[in-house]
C-alpha atoms as a PDB file:
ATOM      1  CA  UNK A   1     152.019 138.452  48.361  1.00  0.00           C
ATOM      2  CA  UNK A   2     149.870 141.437  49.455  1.00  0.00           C
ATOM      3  CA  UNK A   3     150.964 140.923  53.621  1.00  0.00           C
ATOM      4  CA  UNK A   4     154.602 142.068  51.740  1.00  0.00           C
ATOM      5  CA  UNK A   5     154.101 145.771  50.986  1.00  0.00           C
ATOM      6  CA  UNK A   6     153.050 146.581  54.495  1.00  0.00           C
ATOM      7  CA  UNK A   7     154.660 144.049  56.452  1.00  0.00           C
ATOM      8  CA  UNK A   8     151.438 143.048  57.534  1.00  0.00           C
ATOM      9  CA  UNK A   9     152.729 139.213  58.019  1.00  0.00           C
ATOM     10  CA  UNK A  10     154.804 140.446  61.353  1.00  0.00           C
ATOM     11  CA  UNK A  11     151.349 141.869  63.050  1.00  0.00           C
ATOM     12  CA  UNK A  12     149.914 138.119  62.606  1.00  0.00           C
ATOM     13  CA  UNK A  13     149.152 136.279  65.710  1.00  0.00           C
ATOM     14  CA  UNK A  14     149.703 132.566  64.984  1.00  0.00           C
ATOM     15  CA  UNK A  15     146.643 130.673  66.351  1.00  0.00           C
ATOM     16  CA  UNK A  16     147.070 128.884  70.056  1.00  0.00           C
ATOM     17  CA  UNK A  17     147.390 125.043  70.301  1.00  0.00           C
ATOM     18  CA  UNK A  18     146.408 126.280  74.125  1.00  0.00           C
ATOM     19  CA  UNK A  19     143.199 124.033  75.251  1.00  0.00           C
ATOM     20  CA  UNK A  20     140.254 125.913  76.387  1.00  0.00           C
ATOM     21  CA  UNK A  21     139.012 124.229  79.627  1.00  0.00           C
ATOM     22  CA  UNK A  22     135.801 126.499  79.727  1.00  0.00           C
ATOM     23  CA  UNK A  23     134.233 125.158  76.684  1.00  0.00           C
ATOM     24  CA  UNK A  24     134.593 121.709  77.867  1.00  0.00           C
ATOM     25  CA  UNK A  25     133.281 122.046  81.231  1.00  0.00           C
ATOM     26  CA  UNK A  26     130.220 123.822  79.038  1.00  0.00           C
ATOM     27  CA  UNK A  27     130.000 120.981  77.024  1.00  0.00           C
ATOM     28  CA  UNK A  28     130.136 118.336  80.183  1.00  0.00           C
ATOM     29  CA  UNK A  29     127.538 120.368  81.733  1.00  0.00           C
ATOM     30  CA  UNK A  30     124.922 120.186  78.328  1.00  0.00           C
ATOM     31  CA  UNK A  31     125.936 116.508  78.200  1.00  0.00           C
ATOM     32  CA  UNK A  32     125.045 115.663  82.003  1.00  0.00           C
ATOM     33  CA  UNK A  33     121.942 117.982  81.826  1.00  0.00           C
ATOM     34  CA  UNK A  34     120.614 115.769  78.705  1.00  0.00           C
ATOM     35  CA  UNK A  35     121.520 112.712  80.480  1.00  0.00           C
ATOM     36  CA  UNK A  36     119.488 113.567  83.308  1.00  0.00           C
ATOM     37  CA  UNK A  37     116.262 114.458  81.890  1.00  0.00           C
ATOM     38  CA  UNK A  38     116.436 111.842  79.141  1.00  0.00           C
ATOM     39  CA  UNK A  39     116.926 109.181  82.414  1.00  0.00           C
ATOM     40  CA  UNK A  40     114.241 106.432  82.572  1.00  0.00           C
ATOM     41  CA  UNK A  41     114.924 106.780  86.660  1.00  0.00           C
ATOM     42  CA  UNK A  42     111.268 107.359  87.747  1.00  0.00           C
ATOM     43  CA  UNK A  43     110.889 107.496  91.602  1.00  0.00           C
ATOM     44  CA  UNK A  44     106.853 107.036  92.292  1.00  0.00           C
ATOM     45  CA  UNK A  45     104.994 105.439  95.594  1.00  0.00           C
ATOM     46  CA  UNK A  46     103.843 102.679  94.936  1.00  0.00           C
ATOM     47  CA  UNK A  47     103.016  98.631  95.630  1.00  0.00           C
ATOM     48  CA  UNK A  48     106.468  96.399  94.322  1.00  0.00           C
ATOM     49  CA  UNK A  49     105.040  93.185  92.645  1.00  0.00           C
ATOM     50  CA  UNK A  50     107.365  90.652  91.923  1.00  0.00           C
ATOM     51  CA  UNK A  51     106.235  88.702  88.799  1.00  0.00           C
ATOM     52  CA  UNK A  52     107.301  85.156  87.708  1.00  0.00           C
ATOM     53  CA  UNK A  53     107.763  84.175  84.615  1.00  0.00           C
ATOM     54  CA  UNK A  54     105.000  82.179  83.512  1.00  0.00           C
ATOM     55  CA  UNK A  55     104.610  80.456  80.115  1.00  0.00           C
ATOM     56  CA  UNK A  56     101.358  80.133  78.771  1.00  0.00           C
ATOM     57  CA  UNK A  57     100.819  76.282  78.815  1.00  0.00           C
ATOM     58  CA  UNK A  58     101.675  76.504  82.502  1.00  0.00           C
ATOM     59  CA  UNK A  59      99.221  78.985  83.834  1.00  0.00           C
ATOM     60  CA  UNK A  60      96.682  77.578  86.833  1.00  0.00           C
ATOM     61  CA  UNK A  61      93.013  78.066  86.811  1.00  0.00           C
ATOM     62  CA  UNK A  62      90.831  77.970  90.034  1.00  0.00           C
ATOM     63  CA  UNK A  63      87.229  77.460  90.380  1.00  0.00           C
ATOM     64  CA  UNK A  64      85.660  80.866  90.466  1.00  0.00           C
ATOM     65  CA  UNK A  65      82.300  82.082  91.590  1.00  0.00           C
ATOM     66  CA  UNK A  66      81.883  85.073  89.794  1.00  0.00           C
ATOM     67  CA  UNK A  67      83.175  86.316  87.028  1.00  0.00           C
ATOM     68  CA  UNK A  68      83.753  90.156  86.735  1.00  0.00           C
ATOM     69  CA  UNK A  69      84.754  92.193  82.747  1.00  0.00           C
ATOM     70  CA  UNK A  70      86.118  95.498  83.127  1.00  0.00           C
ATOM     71  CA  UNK A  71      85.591  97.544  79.780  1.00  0.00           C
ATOM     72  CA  UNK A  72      86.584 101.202  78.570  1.00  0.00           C
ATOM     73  CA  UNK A  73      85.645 103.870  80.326  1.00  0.00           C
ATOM     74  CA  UNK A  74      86.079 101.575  84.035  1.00  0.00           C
ATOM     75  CA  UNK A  75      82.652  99.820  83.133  1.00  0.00           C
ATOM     76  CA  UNK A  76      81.893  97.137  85.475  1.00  0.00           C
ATOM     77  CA  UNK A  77      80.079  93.888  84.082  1.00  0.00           C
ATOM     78  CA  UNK A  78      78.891  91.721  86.827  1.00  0.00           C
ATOM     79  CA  UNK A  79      76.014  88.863  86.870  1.00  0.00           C
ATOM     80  CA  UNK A  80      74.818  90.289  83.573  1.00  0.00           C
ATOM     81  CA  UNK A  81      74.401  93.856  84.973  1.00  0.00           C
ATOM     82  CA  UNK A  82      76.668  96.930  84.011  1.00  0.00           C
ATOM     83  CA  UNK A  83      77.842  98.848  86.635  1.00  0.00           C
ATOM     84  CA  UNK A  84      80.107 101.293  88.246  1.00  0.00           C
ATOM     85  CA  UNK A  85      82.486 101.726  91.532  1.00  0.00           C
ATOM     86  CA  UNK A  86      79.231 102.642  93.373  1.00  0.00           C
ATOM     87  CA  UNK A  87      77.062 100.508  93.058  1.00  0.00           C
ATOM     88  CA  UNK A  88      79.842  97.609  92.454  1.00  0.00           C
ATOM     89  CA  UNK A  89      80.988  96.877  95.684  1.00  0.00           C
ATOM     90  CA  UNK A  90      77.123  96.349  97.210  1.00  0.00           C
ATOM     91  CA  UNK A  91      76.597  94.087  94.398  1.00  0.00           C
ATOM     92  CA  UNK A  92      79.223  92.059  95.135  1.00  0.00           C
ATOM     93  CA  UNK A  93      78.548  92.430  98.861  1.00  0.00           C
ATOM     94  CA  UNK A  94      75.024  90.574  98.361  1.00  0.00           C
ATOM     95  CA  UNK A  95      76.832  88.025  95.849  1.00  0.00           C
ATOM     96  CA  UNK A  96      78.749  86.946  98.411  1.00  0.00           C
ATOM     97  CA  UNK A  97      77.240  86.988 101.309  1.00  0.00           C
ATOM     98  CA  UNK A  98      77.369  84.107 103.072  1.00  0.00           C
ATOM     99  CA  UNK A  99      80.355  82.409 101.368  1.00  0.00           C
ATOM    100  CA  UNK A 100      83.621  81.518 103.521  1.00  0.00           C
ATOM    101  CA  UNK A 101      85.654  80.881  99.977  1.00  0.00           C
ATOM    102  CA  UNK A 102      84.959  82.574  97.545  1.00  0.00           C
ATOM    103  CA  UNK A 103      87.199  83.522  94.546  1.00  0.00           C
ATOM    104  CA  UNK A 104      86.730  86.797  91.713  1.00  0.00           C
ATOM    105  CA  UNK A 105      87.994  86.120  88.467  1.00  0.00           C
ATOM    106  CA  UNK A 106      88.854  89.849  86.803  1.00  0.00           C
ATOM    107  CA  UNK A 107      89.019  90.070  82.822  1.00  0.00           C
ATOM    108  CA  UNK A 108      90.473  92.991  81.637  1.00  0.00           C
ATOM    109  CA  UNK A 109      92.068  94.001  78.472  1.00  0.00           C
ATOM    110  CA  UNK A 110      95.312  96.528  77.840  1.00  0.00           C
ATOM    111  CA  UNK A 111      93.907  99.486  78.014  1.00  0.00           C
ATOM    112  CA  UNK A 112      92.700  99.147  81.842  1.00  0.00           C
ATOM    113  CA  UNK A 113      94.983 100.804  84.373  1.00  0.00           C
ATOM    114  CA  UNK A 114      96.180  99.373  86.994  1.00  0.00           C
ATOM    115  CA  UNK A 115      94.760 101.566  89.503  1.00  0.00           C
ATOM    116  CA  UNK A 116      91.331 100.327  88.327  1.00  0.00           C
ATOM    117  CA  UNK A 117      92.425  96.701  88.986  1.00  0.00           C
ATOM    118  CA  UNK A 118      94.094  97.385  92.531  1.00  0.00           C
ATOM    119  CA  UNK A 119      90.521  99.112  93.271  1.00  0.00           C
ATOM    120  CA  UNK A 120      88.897  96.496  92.285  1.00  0.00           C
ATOM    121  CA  UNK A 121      90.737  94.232  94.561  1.00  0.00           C
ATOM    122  CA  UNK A 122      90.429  96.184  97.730  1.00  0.00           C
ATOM    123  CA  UNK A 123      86.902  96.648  96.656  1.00  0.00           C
ATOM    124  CA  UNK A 124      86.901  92.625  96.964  1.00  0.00           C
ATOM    125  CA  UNK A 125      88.654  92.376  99.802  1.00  0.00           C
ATOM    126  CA  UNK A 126      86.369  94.778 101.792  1.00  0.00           C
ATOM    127  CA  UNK A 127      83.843  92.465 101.225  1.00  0.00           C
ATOM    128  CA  UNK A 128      85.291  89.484 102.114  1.00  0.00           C
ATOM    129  CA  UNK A 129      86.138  87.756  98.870  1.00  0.00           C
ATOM    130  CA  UNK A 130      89.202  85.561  99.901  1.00  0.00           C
ATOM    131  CA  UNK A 131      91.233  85.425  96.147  1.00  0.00           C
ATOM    132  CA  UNK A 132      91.200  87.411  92.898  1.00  0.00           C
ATOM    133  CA  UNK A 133      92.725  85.974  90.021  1.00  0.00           C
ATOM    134  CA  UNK A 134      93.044  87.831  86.827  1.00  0.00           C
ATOM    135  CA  UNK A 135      92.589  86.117  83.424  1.00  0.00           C
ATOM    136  CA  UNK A 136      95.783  85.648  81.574  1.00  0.00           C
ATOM    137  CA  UNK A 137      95.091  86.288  77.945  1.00  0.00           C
ATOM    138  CA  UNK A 138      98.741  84.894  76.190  1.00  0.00           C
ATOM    139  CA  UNK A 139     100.002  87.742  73.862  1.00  0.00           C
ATOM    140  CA  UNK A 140      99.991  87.360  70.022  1.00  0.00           C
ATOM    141  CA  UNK A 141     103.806  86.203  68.864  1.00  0.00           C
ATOM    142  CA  UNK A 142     104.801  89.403  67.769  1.00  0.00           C
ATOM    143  CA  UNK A 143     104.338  91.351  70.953  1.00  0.00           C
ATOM    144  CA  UNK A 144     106.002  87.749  72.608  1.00  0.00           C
ATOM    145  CA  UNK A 145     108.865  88.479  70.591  1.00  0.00           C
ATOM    146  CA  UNK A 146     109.157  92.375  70.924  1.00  0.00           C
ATOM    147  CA  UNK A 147     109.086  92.329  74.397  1.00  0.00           C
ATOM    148  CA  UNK A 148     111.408  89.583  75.041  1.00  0.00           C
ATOM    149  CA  UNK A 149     114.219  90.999  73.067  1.00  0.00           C
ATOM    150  CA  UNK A 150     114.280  93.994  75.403  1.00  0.00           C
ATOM    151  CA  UNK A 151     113.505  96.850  72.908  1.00  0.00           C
END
């Protein structure tokens, strides 16, 4: 062997079965830094709405007086006028002026947030409209099914 001639062989460290507790910690520490920020923990203000479950068949309608469609871009149609937040809420202040029970049915698709809706509703409330449903579209069977296995 070519370690013979020079004895080299005797100079040779033989490797350490020693563990090296610095490179785990290291490792724990990238590990616990990923599991943080990948977290779905979100901690935001806000209003806590408890839903029930509700299958479609079962859903209630009430008898509503007006009827108010919230498109793209927050567009307000109300009594066959299109509106906005300023000019909503006086509209709906002379619509129901003068009623003691009155009831706002909102339609709104997906894409609406749902700080337009809870404006909306204080908006209604401000003027004395006593209940706001929202119209309860049932969801094709795929999305049904996607969201009910929990993915």
């Amino acid at each position: 062997m070519i370690t013979r001639p020079l004895n080299l062989l005797s100079r040779l460290k033989k490797p350490s079965l020693r563990f090296d507790v610095v490179a785990l910690f290291d490792i724990m520490v990238v590990v616990f830094g990923f599991t943080l920020l990948s977290s779905r923990f979100i901690f935001a203000p806000g209003i806590t709405i408890d839903l029930p479950r509700v299958a479609a068949d079962d859903l209630v309608g009430i008898r509503t007086d007006a009827v108010l469609t919230i498109g793209a871009n927050e567009m307000l149609l109300f009594e066959g006028a299109i509106l906005n937040f300023d000019n909503f809420e006086a509209r709906l202040e002379d619509y129901f002026a003068g009623r003691t029970d009155g009831a706002l049915l909102i339609r709104a698709d997906r894409s609406i947030s749902m700080e337009t809706l809870m404006e909306v509703a204080q908006l209604a409330r401000a003027v004395g409209v006593e209940r706001v449903q929202i119209a309860a579209v049932p969801a094709p069977a795929e999305e049904r099914e996607f969201f009910e296995s929990g993915r």
